[in-house]
C-alpha atoms as a PDB file:
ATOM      1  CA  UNK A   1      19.855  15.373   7.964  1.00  0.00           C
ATOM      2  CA  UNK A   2      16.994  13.279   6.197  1.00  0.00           C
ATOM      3  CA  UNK A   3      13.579  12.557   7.138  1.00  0.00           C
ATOM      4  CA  UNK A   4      11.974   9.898   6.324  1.00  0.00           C
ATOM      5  CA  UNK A   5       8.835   8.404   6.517  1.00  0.00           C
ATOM      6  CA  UNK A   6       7.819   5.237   7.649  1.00  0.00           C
ATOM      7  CA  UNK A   7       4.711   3.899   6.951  1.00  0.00           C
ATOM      8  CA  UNK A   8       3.712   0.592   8.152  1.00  0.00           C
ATOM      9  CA  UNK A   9       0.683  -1.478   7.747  1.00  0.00           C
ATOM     10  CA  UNK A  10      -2.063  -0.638  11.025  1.00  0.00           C
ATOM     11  CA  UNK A  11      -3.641  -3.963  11.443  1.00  0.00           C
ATOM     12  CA  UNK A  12      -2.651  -7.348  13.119  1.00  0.00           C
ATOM     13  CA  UNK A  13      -4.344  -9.905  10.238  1.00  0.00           C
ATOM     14  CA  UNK A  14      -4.828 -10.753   6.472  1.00  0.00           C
ATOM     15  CA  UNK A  15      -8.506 -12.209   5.601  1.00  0.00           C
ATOM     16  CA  UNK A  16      -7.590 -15.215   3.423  1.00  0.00           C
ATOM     17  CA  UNK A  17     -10.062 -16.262   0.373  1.00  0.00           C
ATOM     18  CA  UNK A  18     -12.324 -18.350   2.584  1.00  0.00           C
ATOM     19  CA  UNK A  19     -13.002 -14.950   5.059  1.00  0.00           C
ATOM     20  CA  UNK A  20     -10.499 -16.288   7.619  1.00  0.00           C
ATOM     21  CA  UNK A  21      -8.373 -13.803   9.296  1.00  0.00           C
ATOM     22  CA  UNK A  22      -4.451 -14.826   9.236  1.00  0.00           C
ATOM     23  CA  UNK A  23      -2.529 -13.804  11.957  1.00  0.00           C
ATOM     24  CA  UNK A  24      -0.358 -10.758  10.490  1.00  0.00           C
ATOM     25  CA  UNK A  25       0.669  -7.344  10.407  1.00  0.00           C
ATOM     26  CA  UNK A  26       4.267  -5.800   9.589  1.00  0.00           C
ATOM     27  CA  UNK A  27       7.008  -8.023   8.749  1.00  0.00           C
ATOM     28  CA  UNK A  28       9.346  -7.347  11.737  1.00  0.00           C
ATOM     29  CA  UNK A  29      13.042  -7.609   9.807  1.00  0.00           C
ATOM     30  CA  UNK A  30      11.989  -4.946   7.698  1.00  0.00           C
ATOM     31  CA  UNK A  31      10.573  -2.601   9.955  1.00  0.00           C
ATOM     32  CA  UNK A  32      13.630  -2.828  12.534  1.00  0.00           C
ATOM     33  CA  UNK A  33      16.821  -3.250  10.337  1.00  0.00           C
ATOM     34  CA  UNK A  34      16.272  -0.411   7.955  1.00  0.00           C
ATOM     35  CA  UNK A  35      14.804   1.799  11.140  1.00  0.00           C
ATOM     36  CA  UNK A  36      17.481   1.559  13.268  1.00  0.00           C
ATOM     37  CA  UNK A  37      19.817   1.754   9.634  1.00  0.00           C
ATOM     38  CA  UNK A  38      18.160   5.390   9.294  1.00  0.00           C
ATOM     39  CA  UNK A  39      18.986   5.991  12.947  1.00  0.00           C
ATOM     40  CA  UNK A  40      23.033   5.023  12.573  1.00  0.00           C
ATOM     41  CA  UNK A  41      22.763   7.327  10.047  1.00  0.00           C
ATOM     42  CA  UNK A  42      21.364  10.699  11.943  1.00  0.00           C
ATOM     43  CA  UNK A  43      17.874  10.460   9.906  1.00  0.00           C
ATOM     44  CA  UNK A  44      14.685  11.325  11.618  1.00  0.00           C
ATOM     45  CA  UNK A  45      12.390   8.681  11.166  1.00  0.00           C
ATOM     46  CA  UNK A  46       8.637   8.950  11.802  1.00  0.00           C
ATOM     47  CA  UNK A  47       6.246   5.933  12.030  1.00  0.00           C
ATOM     48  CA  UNK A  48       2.874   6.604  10.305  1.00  0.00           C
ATOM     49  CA  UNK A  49      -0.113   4.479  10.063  1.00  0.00           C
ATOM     50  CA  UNK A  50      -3.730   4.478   8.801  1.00  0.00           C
ATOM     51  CA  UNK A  51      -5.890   6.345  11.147  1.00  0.00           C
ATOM     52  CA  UNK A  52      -6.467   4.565  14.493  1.00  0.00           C
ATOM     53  CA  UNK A  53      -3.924   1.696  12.939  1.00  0.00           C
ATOM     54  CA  UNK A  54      -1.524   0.367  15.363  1.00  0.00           C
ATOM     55  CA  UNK A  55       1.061  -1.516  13.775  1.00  0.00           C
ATOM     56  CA  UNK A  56       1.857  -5.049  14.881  1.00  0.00           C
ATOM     57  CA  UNK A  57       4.697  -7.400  13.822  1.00  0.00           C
ATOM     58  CA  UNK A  58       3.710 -10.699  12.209  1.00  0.00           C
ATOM     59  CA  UNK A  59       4.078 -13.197  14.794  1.00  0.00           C
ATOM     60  CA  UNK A  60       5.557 -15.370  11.827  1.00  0.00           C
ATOM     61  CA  UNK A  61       8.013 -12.955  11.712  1.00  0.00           C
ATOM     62  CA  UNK A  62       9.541 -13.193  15.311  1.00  0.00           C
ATOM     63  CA  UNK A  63       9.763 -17.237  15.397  1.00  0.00           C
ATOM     64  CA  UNK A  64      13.530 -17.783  15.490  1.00  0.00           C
ATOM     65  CA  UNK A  65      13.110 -20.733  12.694  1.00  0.00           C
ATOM     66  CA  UNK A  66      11.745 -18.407  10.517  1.00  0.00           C
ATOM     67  CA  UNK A  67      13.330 -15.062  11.036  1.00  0.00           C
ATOM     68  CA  UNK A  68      17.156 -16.844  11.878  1.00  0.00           C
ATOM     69  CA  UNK A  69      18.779 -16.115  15.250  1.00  0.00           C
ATOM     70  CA  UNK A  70      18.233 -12.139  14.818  1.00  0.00           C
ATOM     71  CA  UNK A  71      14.688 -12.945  15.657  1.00  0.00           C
ATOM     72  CA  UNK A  72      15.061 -11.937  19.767  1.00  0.00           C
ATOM     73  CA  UNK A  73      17.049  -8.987  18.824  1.00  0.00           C
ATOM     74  CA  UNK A  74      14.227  -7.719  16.651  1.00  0.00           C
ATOM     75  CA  UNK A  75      11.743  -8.206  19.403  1.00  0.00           C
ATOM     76  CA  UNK A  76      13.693  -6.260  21.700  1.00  0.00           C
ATOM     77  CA  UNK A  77      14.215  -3.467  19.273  1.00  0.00           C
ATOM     78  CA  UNK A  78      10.127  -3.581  18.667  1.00  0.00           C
ATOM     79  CA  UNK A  79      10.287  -3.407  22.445  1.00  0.00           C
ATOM     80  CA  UNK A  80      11.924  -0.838  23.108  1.00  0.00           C
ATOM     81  CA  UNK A  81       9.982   1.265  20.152  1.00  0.00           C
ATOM     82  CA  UNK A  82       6.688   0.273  21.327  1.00  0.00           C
ATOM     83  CA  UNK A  83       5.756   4.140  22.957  1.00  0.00           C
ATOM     84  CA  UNK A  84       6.424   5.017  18.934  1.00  0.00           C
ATOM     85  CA  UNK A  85       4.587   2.413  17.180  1.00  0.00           C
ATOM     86  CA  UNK A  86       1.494   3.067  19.856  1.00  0.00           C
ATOM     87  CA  UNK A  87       0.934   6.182  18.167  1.00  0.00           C
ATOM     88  CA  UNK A  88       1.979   6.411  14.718  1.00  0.00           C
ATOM     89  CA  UNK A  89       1.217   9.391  13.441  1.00  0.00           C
ATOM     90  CA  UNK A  90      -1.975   9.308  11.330  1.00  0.00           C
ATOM     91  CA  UNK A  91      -1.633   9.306   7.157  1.00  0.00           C
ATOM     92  CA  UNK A  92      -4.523  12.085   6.922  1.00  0.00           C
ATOM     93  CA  UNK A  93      -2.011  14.203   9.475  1.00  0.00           C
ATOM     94  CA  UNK A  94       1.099  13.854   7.218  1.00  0.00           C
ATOM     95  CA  UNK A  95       2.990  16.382   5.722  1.00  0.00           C
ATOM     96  CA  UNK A  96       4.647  14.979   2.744  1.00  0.00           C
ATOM     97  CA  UNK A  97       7.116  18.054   1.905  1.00  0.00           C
ATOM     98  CA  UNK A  98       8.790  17.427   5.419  1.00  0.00           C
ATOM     99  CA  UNK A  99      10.124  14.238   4.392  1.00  0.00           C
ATOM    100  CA  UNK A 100      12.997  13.411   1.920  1.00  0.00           C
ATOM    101  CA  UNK A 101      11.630   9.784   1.489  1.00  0.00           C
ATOM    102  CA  UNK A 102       8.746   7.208   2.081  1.00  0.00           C
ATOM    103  CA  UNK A 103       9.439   3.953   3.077  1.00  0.00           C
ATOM    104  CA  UNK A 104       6.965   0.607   3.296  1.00  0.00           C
ATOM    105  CA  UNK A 105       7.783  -2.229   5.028  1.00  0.00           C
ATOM    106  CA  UNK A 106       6.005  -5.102   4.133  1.00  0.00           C
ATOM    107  CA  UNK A 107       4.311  -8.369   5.877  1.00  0.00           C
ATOM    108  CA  UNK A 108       0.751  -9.244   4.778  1.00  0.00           C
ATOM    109  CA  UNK A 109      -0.764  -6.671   6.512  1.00  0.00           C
ATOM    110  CA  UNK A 110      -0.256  -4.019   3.822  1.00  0.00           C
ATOM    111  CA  UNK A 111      -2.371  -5.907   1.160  1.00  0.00           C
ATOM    112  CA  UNK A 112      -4.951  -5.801   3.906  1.00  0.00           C
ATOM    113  CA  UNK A 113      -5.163  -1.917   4.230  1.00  0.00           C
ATOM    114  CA  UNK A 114      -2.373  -0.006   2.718  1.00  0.00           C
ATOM    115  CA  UNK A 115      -3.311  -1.151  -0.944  1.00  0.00           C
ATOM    116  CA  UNK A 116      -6.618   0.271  -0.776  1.00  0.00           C
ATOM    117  CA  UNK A 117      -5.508   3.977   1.753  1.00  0.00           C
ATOM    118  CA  UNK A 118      -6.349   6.697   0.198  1.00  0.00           C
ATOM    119  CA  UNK A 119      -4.494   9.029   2.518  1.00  0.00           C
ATOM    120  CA  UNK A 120      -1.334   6.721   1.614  1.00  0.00           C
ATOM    121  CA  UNK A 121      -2.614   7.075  -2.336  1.00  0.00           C
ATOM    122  CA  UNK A 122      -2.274  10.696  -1.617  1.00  0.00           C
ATOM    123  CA  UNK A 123       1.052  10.861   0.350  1.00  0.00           C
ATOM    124  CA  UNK A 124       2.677   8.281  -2.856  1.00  0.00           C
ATOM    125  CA  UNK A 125       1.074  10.909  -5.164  1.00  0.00           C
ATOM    126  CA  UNK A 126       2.538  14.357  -4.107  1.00  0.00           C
ATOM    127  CA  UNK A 127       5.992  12.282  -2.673  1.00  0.00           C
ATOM    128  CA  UNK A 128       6.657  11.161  -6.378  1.00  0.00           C
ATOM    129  CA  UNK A 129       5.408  14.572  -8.123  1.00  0.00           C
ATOM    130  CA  UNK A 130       8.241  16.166  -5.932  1.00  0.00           C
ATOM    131  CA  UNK A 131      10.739  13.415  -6.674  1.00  0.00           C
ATOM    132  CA  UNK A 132      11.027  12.253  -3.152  1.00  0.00           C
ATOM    133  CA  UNK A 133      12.272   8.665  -3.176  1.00  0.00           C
ATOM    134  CA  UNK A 134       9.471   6.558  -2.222  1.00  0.00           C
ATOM    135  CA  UNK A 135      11.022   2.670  -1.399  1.00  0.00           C
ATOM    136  CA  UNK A 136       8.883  -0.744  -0.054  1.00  0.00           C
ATOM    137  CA  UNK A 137      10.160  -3.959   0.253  1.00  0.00           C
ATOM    138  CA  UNK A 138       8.562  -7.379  -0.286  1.00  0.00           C
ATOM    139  CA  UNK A 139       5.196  -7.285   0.409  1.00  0.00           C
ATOM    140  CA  UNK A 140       5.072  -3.594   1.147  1.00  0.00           C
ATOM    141  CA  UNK A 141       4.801  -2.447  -2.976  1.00  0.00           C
ATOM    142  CA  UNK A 142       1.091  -3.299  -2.524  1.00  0.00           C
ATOM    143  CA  UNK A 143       0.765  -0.207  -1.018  1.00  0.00           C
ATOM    144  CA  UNK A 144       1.549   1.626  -4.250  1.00  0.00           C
ATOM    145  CA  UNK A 145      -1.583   0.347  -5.436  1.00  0.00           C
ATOM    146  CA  UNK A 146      -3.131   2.936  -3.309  1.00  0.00           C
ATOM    147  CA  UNK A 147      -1.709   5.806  -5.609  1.00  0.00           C
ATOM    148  CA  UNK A 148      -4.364   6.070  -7.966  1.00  0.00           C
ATOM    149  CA  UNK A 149      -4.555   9.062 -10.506  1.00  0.00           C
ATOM    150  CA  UNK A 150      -8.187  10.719 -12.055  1.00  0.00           C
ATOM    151  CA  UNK A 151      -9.348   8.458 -14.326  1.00  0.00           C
ATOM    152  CA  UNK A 152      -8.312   5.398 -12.963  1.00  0.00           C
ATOM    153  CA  UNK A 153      -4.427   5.735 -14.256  1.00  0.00           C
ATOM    154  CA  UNK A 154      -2.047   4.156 -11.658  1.00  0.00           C
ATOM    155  CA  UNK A 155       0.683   5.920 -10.505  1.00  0.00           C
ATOM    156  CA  UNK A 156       3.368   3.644 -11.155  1.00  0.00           C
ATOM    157  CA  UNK A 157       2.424   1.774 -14.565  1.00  0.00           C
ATOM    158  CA  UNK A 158       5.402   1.441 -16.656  1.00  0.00           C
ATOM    159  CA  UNK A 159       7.967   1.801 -13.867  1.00  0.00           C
ATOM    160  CA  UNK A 160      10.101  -1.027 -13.168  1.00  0.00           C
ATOM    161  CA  UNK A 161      10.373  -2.976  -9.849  1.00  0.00           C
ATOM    162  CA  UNK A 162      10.979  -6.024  -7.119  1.00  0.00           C
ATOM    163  CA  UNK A 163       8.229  -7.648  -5.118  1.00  0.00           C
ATOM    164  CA  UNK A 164       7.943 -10.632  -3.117  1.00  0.00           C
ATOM    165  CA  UNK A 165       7.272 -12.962  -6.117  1.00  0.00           C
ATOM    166  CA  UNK A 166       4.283 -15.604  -6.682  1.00  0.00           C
ATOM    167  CA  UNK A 167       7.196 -18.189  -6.263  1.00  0.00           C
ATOM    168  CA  UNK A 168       7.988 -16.790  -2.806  1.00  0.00           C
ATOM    169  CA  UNK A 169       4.660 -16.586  -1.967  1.00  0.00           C
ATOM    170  CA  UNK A 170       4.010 -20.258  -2.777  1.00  0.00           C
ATOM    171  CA  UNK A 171       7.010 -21.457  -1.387  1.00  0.00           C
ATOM    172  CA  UNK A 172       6.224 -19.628   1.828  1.00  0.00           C
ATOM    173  CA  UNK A 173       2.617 -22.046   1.872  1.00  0.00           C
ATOM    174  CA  UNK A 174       0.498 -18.645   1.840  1.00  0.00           C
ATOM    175  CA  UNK A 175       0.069 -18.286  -2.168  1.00  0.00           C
ATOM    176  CA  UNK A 176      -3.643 -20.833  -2.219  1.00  0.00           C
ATOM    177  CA  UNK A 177      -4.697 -18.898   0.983  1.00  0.00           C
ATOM    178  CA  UNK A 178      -4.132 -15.591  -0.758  1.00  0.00           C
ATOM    179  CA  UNK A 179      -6.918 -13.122  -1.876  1.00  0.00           C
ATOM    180  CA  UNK A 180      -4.631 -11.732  -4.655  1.00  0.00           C
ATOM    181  CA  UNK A 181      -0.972 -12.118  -5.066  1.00  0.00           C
ATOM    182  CA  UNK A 182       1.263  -9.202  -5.135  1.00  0.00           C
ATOM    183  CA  UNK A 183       3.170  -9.998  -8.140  1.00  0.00           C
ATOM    184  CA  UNK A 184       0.460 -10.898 -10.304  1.00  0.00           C
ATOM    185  CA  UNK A 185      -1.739  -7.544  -9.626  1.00  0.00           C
ATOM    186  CA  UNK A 186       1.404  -5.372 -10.131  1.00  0.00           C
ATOM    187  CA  UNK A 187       2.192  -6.485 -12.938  1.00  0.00           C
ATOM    188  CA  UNK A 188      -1.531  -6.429 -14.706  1.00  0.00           C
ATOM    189  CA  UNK A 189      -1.579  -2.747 -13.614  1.00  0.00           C
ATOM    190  CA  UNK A 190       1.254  -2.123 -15.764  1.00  0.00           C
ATOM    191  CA  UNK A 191       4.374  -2.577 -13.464  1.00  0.00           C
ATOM    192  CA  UNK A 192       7.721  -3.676 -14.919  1.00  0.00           C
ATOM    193  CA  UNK A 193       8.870  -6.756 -12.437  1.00  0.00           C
ATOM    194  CA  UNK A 194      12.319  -7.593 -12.022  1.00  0.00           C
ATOM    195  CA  UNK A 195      12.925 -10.532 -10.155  1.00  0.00           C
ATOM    196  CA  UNK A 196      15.871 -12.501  -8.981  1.00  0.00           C
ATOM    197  CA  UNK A 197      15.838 -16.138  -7.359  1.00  0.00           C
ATOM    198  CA  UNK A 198      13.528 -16.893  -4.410  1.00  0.00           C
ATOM    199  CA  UNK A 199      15.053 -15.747  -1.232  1.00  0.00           C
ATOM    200  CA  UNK A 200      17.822 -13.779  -2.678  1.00  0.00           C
ATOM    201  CA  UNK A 201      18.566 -10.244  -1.452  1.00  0.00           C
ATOM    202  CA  UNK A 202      17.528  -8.254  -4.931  1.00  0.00           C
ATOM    203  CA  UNK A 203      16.782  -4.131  -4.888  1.00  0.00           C
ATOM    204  CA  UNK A 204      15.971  -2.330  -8.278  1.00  0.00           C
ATOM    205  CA  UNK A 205      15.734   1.302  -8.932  1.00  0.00           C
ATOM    206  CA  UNK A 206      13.709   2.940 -11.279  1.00  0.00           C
ATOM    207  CA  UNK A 207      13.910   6.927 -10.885  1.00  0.00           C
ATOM    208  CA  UNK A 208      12.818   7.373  -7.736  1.00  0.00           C
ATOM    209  CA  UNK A 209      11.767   4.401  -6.682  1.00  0.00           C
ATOM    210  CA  UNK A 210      13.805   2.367  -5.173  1.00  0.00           C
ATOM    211  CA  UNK A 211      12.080  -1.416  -4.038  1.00  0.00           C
ATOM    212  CA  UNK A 212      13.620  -4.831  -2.483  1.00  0.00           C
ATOM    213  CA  UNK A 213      12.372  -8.144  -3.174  1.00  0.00           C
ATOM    214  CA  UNK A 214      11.844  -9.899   0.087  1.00  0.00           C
ATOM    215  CA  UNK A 215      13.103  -9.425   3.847  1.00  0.00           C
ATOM    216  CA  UNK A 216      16.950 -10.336   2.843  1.00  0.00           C
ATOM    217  CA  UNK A 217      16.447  -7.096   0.952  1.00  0.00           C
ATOM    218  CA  UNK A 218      15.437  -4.316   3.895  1.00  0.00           C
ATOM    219  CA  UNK A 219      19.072  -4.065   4.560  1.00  0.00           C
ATOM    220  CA  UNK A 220      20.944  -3.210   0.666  1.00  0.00           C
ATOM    221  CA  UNK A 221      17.315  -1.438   0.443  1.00  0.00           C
ATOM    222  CA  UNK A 222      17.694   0.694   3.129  1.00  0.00           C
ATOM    223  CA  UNK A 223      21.470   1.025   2.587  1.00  0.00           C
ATOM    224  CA  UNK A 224      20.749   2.408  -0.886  1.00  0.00           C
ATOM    225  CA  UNK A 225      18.736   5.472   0.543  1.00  0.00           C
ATOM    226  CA  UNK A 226      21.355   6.036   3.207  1.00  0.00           C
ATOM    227  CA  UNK A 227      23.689   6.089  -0.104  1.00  0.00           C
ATOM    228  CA  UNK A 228      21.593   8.113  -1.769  1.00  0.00           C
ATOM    229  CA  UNK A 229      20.727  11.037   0.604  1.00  0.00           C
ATOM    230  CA  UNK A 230      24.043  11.485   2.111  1.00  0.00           C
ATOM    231  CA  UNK A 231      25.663  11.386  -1.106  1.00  0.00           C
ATOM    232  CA  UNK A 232      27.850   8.703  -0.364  1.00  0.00           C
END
């Protein structure tokens, strides 16, 4: 069966533009629903992280009036995988022919570290090269910023995608406390961005990459590469 790697943010904050740091990390509906997703469907799924990174949800992310009444259930699941996301494995240590996909949940945190990984830059690099399917959601496409190529030519210019949009961002109340939105800085390195309305579940594929909008998208996301690498 698959293997496929998940790679999720390795700190607990996001420094906003006055230095502040914001409470963060993972967001946890898209690290648990498309995780245990992979599971149902027999994948192997290893949790990777910046070296000494230990992934935390978003506290946001866990509040019941946020998250909706699945909130509890995901901080069981996050519970019960806490031995795995303890010790991710690191991103230098990865291996990227073992795995058939990479996946990158988002949350704040990855704008905070995953955007600017090298090791992750790397792992994006050789994953798309070999036409592995590489797949974030919402804020997790800032990590493709990381894949840089010699001479400053990024990775994914031209290709098309969803991203938690500058109007999600602003009506979330984060977008004037924000270093750099996601949207914007895609898109000015050459991204195509397909959005649909705020909130809505949206996933677009381009090639091999496969991206969702926002969390109502982790689940059609993840359903998609289930779809895909079963051949069903």
């Amino acid at each position: 069966m698959a293997r496929i790697l998940m790679v999720l943010s390795g700190v607990d904050h996001w420094t906003l533009t006055d230095g502040s740091k914001h409470p963060s990390g993972y967001w946890a509906e898209e690290f648990v629903v498309p995780h245990r997703i992979f599971g149902e469907a027999g994948f192997t799924v290893d949790v990777a992280a910046p070296t000494g990174g230990k992934p935390a949800a978003d506290p946001v992310s866990l509040r019941p009036e946020v998250a909706g009444p699945e909130a509890d259930e995901f901080a069981v699941y996050i519970d019960a995988a806490a031995e795995v996301l303890a010790d991710p494995l690191a991103l230098p240590d990865v291996d990227t022919a073992r795995y058939d996909a990479i996946f990158l949940p988002g949350g704040h945190g990855p704008m905070e570290d995953l955007a600017h990984d090298p090791d992750l830059g790397r792992i994006l690099v050789e994953a798309d090269a070999a036409g592995k399917i590489i797949a974030p959601v919402c804020h997790g496409p800032a990590a493709l910023l990381s894949a840089n190529l010699p001479g400053g030519h990024w990775l994914f210019a031209g290709r098309a995608l969803t991203v938690f949009t500058d109007e999600e961002e602003r009506l979330n109340g984060t977008a004037d406390r924000a270093p750099w939105l996601v949207e914007t800085v895609l898109a000015a390195r050459g991204a195509v961005v397909r959005s649909a309305k705020a909130w809505e579940a949206h996933v677009v594929v381009d090639g091999n990459l496969y991206s969702g909008q926002n969390p109502a998208s982790s689940k059609p996301l993840a359903e998609r590469l289930v779809a895909e690498l079963t051949g069903h």
